[in-house]
N, C-alpha and C. Protein backbone atom coordinates (compact mmCIF):
# COMPACT_ATOMS: atom_id res chain seq x y z
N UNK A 1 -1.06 23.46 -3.47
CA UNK A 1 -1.02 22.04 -3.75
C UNK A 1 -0.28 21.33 -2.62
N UNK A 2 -0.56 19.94 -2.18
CA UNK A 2 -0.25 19.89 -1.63
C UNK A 2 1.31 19.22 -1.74
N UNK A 3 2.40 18.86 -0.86
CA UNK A 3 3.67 18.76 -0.85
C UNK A 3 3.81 17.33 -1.38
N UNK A 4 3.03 16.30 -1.04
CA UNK A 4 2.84 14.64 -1.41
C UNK A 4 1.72 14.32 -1.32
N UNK A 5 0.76 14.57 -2.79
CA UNK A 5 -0.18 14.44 -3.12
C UNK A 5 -0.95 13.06 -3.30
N UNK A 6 0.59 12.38 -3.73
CA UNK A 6 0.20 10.46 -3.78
C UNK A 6 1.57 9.80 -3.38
N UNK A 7 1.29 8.86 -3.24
CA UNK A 7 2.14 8.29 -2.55
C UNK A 7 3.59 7.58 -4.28
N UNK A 8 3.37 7.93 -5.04
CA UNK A 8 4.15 7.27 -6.31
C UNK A 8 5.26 7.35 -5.88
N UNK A 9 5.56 8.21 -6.17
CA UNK A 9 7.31 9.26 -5.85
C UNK A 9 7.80 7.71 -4.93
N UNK A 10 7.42 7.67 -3.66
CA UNK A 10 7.47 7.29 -2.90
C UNK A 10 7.93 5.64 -2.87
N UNK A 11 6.66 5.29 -4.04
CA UNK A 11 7.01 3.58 -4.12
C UNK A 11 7.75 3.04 -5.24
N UNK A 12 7.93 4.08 -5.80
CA UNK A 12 8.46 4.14 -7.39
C UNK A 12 9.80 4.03 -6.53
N UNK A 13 10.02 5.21 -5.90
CA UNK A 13 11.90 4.67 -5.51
C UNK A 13 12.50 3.70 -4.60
N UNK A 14 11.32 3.07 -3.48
CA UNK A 14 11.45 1.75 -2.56
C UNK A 14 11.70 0.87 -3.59
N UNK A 15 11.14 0.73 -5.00
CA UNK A 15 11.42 -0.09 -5.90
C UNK A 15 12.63 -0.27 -6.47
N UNK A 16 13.55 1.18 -6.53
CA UNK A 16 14.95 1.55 -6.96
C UNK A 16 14.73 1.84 -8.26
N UNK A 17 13.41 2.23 -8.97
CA UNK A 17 12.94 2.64 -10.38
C UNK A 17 12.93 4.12 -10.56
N UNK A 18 13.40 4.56 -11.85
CA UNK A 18 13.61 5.84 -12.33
C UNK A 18 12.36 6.08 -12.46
N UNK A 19 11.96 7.40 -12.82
CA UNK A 19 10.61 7.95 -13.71
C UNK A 19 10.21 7.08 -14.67
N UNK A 20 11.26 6.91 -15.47
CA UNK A 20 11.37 6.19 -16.80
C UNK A 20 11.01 4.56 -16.49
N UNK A 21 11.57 4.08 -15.80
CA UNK A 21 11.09 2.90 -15.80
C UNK A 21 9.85 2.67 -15.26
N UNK A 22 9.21 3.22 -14.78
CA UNK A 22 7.77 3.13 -13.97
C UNK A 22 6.88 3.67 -15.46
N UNK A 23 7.38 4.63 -16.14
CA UNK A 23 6.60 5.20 -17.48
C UNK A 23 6.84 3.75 -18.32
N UNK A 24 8.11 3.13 -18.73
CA UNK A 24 7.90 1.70 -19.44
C UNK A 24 6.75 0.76 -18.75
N UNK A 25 7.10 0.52 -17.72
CA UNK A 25 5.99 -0.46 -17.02
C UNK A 25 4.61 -0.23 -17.56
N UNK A 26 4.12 1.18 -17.07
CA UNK A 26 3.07 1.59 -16.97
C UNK A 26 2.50 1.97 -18.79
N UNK A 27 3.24 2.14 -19.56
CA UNK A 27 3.18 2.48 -20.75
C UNK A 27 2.85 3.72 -20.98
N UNK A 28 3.46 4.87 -20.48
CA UNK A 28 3.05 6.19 -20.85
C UNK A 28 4.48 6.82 -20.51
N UNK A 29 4.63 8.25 -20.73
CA UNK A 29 6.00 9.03 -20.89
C UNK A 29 6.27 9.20 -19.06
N UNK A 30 8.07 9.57 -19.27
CA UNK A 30 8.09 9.89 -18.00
C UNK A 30 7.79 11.52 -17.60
N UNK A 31 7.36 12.20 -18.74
CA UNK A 31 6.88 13.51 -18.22
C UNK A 31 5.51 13.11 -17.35
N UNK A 32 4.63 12.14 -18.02
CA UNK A 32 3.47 11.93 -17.81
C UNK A 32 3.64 11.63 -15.85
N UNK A 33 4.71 10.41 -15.81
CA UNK A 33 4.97 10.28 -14.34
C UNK A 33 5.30 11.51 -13.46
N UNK A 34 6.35 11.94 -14.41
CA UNK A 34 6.31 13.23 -13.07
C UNK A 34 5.50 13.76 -13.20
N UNK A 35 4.49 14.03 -13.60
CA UNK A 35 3.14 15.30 -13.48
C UNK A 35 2.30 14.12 -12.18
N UNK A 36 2.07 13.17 -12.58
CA UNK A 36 1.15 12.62 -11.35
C UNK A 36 1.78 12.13 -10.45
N UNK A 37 3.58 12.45 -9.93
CA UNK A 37 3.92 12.64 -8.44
C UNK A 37 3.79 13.93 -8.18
N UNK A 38 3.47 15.12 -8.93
CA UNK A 38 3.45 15.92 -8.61
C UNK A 38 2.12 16.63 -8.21
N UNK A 39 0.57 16.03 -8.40
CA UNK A 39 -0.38 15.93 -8.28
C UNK A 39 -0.84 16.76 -9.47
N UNK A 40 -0.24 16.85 -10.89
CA UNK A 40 -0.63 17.38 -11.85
C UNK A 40 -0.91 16.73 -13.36
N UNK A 41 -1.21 15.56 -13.71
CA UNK A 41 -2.92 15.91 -13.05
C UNK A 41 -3.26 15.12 -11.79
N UNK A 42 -4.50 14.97 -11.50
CA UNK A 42 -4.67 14.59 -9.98
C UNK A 42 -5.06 13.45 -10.48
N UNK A 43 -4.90 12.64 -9.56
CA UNK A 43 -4.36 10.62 -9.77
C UNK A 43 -6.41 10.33 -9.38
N UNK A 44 -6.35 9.69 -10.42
CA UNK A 44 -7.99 9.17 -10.83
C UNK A 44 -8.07 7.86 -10.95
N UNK A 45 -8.80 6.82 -10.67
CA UNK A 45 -9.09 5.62 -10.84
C UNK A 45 -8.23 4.92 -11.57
N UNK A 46 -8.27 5.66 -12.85
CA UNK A 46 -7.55 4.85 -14.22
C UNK A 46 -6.40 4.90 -13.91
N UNK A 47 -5.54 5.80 -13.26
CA UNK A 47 -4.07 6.14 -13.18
C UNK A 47 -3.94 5.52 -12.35
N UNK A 48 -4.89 5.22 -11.29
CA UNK A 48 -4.11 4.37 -9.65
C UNK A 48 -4.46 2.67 -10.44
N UNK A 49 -5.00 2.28 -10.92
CA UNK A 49 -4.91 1.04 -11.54
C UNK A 49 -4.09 0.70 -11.90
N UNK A 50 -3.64 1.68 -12.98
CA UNK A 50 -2.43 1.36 -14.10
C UNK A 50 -1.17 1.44 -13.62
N UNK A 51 -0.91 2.12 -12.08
CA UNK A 51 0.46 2.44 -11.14
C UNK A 51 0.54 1.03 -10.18
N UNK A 52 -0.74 0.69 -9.82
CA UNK A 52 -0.82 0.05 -8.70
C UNK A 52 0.13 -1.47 -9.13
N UNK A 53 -0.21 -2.11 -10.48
CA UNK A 53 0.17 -3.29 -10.27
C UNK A 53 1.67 -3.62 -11.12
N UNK A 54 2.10 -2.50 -11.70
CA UNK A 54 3.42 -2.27 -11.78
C UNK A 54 4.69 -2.27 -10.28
N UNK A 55 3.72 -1.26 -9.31
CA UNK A 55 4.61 -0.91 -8.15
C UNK A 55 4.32 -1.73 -7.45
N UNK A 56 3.50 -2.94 -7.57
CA UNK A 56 3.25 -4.06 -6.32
C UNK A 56 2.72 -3.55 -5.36
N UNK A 57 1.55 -2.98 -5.70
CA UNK A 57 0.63 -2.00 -4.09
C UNK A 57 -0.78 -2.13 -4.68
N UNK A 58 -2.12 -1.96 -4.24
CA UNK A 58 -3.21 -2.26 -3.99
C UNK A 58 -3.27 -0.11 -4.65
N UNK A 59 -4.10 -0.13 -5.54
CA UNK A 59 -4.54 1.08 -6.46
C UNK A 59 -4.59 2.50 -4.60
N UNK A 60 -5.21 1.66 -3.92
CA UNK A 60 -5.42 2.99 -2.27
C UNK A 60 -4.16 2.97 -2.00
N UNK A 61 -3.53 2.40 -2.09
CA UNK A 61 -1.80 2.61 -1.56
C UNK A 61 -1.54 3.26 -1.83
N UNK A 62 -1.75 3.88 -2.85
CA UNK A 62 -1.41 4.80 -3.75
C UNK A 62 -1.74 6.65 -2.92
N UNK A 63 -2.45 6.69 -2.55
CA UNK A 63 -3.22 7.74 -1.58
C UNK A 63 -2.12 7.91 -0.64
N UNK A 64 -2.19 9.43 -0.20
CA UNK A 64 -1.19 9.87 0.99
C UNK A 64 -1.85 8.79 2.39
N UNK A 65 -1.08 8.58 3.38
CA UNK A 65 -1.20 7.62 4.27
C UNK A 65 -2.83 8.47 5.05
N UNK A 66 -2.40 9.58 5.61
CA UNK A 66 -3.62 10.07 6.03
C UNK A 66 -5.08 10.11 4.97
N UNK A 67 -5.01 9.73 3.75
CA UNK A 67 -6.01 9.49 3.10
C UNK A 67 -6.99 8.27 3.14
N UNK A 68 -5.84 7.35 3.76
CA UNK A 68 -6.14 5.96 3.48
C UNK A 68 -5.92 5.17 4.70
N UNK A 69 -6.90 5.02 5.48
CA UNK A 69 -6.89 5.00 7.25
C UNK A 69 -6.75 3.26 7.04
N UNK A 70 -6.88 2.35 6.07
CA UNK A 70 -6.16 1.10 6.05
C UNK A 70 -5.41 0.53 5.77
N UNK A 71 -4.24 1.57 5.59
CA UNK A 71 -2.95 1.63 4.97
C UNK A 71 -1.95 0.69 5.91
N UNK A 72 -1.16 -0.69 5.43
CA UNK A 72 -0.96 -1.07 6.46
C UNK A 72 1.12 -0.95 6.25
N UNK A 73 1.26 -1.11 7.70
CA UNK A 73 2.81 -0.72 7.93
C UNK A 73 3.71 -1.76 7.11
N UNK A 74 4.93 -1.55 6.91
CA UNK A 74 5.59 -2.91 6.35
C UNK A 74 5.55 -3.56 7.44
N UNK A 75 5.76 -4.03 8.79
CA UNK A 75 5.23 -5.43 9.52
C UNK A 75 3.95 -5.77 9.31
N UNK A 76 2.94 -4.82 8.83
CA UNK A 76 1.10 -5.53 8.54
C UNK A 76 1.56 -6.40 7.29
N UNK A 77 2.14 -5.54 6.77
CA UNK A 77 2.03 -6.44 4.92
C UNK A 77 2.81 -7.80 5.11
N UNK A 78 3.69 -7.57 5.80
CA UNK A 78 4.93 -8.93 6.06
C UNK A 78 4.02 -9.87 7.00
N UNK A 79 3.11 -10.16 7.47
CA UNK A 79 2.62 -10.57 8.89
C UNK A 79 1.13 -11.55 7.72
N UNK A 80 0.69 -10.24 6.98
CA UNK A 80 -0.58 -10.65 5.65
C UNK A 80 0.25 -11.96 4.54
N UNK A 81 1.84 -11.50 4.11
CA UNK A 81 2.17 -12.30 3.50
C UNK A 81 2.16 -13.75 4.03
N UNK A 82 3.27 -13.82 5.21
CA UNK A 82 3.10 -15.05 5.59
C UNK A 82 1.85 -15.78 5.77
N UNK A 83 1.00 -15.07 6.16
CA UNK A 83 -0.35 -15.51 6.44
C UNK A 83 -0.82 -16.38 4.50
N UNK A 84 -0.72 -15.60 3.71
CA UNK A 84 -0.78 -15.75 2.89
C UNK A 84 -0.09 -17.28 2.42
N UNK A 85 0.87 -17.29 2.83
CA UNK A 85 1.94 -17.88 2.08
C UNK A 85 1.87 -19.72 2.40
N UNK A 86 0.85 -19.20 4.02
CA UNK A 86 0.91 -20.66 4.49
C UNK A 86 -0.17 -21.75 3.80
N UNK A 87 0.23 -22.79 4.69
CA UNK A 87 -1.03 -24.06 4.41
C UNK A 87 -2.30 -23.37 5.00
N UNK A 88 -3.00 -24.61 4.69
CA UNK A 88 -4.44 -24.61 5.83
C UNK A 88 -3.96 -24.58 7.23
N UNK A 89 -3.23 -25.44 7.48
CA UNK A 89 -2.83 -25.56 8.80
C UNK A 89 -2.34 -24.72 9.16
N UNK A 90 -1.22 -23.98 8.40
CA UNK A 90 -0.55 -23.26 9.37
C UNK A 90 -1.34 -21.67 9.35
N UNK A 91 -2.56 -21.59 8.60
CA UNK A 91 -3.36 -20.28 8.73
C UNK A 91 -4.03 -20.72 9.72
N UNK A 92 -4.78 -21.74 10.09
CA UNK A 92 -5.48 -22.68 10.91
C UNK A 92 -4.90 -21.94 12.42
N UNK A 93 -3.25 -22.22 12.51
CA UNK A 93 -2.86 -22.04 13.69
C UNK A 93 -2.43 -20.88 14.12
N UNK A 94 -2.55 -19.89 12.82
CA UNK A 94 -2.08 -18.48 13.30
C UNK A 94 -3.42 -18.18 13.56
N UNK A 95 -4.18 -18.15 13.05
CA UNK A 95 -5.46 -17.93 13.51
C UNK A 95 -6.15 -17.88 14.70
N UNK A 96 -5.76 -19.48 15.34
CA UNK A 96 -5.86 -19.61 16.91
C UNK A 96 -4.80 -18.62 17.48
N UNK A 97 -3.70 -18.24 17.61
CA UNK A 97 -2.95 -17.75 17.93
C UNK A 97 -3.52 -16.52 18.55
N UNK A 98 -4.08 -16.17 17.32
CA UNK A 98 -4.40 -14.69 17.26
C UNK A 98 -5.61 -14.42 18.00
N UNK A 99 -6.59 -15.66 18.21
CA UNK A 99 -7.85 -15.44 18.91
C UNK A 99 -6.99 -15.67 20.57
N UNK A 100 -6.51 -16.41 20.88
CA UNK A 100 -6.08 -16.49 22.25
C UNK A 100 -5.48 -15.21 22.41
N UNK A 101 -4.31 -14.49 21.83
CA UNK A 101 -3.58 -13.37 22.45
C UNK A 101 -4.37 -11.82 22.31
N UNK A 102 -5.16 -11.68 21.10
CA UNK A 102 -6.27 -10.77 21.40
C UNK A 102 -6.75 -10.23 22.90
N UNK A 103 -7.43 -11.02 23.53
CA UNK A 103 -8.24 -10.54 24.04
C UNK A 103 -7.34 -10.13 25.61
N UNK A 104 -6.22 -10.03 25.57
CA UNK A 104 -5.22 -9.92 26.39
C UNK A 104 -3.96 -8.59 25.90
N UNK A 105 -4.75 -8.10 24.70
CA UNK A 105 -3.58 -6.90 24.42
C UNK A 105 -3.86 -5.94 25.57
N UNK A 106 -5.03 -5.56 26.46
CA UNK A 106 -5.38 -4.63 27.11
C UNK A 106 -6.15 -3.53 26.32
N UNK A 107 -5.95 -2.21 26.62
CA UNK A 107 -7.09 -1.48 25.81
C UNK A 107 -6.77 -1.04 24.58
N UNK A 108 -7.50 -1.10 23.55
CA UNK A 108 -7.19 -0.64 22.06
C UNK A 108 -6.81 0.46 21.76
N UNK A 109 -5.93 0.62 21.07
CA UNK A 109 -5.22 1.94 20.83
C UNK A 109 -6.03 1.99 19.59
N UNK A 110 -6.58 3.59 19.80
CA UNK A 110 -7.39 4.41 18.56
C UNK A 110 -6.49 4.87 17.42
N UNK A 111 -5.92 4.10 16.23
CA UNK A 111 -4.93 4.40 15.32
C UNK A 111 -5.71 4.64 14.07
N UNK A 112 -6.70 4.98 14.08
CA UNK A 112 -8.10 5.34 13.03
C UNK A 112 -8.36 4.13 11.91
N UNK A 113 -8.21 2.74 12.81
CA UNK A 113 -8.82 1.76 11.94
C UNK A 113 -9.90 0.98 12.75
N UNK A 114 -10.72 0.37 12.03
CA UNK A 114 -11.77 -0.36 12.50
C UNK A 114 -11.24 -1.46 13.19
N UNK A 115 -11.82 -1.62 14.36
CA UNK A 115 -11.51 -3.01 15.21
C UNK A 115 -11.77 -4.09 14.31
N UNK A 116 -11.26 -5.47 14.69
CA UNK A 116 -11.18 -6.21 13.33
C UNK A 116 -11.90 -7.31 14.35
């Protein structure tokens, strides 16, 4: 099996949450949690749903990083929020931003995501 089968363990404690409290959230026991950080049973649709919007992550987050080749860093997510967070305008102008300095990074580094 493998050593970090899903990523829970993981976001469950960035959160500063016990077993137990991720089992309240989620409504099931905390034996139940530790069996699916432990990949026992193996994390299925229904379980990454029911984890995902407790731990504030998207159900694939949930997946070891090498599983999930669009997994983005905490500066992607912080960079998406603001983006998020703004007006029209000010998406308007990150936007331009981003089309002018693009085409000037030099050559693309192959980090196994799709060019955007």
């Amino acid at each position: 099996m493998d050593e970090n089968p899903n990523r829970i363990r993981e976001l469950r404690l960035a959160k500063g949450w016990s077993q137990q409290r991720l089992a309240d959230e989620v409504g099931c026991s905390k034996m139940q949690v530790s069996g699916l950080e432990r990949g026992k049973p193996k994390l299925d649709q229904d379980w990454m749903r029911r984890l995902a919007g407790p731990l504030g992550v998207t159900p694939a987050d949930l997946l070891p990083v090498e599983d999930n080749p669009r997994a983005l860093t905490e500066e992607e997510w912080a960079l998406i929020q603001q983006f998020r967070a703004g007006d029209d305008r000010g998406r308007d102008e990150l936007q331009r931003v981003a089309d002018v300095l693009l085409p000037f990074r030099g050559s693309p580094v192959d980090n196994g995501r799709d060019a955007a």
